[in-house]
Protein backbone atom coordinates (compact mmCIF):
# COMPACT_ATOMS: atom_id res chain seq x y z
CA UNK A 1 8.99 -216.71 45.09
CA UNK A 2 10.00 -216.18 41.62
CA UNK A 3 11.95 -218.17 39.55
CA UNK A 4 15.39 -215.50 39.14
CA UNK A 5 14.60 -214.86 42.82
CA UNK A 6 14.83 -218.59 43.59
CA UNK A 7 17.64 -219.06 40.74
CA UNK A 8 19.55 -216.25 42.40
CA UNK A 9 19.16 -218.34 45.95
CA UNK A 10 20.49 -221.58 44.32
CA UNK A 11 23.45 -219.61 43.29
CA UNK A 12 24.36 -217.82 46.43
CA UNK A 13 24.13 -221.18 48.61
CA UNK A 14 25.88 -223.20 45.54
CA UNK A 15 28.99 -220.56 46.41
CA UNK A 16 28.70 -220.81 49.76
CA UNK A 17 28.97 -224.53 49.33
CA UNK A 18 32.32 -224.11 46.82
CA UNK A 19 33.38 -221.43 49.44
CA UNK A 20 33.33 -224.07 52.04
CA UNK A 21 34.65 -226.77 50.60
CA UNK A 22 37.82 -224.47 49.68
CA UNK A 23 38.15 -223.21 53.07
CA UNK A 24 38.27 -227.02 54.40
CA UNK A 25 41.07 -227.67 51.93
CA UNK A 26 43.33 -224.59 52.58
CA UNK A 27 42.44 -222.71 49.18
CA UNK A 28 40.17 -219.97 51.11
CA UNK A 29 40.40 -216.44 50.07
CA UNK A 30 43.34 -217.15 47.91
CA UNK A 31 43.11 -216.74 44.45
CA UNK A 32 42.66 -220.49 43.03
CA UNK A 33 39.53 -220.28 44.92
CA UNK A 34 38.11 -218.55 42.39
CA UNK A 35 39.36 -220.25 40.06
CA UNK A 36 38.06 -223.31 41.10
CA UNK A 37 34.89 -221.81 41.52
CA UNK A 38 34.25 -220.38 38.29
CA UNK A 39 35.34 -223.71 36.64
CA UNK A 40 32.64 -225.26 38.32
CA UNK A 41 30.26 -222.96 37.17
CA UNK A 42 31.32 -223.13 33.44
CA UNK A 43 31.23 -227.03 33.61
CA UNK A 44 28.19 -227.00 35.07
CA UNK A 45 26.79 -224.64 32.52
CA UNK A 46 28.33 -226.52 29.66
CA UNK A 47 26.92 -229.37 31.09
CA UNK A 48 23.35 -228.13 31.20
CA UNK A 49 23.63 -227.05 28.01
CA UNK A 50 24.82 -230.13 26.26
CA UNK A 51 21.69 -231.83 28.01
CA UNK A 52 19.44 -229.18 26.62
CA UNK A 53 20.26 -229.48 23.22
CA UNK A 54 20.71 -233.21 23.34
CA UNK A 55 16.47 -233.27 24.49
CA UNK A 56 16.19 -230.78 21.66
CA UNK A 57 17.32 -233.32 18.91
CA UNK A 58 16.19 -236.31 20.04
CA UNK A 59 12.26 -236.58 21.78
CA UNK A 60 12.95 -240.22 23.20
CA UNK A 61 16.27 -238.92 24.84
CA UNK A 62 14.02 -236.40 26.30
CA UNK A 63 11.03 -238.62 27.72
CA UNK A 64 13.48 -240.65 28.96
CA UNK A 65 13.50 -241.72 32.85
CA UNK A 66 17.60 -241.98 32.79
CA UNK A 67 18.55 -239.70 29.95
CA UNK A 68 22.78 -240.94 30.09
CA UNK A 69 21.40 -244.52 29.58
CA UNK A 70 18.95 -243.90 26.99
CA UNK A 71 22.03 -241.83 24.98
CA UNK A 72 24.56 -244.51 25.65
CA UNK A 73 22.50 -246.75 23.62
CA UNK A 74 21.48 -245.00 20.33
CA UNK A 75 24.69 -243.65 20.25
CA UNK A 76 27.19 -245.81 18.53
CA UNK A 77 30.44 -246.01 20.18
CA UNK A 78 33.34 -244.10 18.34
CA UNK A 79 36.52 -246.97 18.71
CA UNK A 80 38.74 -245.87 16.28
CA UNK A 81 39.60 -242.31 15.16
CA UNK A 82 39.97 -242.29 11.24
CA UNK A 83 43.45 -240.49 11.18
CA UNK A 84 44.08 -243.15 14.03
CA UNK A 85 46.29 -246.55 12.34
């Protein structure tokens, strides 16, 4: 199988999923379903994306077992805002 045949797989049975879970909760074929559907997909996009270009920039975030540990770390934690008092 190819990889946009097996991409295009993931994606049907990833709806499927959202379907049912919004069908269990009362939001079936009503319009907030696909709202809440295509919000997952654009997180999860974002999301993928963010990862992607944080491996880009930094080769030890990418060789790293736990990537989210590894970028907790070397990045320095942001306490106080500078227009902040």
């Amino acid at each position: 199988m190819t990889k946009t045949l097996q991409f295009e797989k993931q994606t049907k049975t990833l709806i499927d999923d959202l379907k049912s879970v919004c069908a269990n909760y009362g939001l079936g074929n009503d319009g907030n379903e696909f709202k809440i559907i295509t919000q997952v997909f654009l997180y999860k996009f974002l999301n993928d994306k963010f990862v992607h270009e944080v491996k880009q920039i930094d080769p030890k975030i990418a060789k790293a077992d736990n990537w989210e540990e590894d970028l907790k770390v070397t990045t320095p934690t942001i306490t106080k805002c500078c227009s902040c008092n």
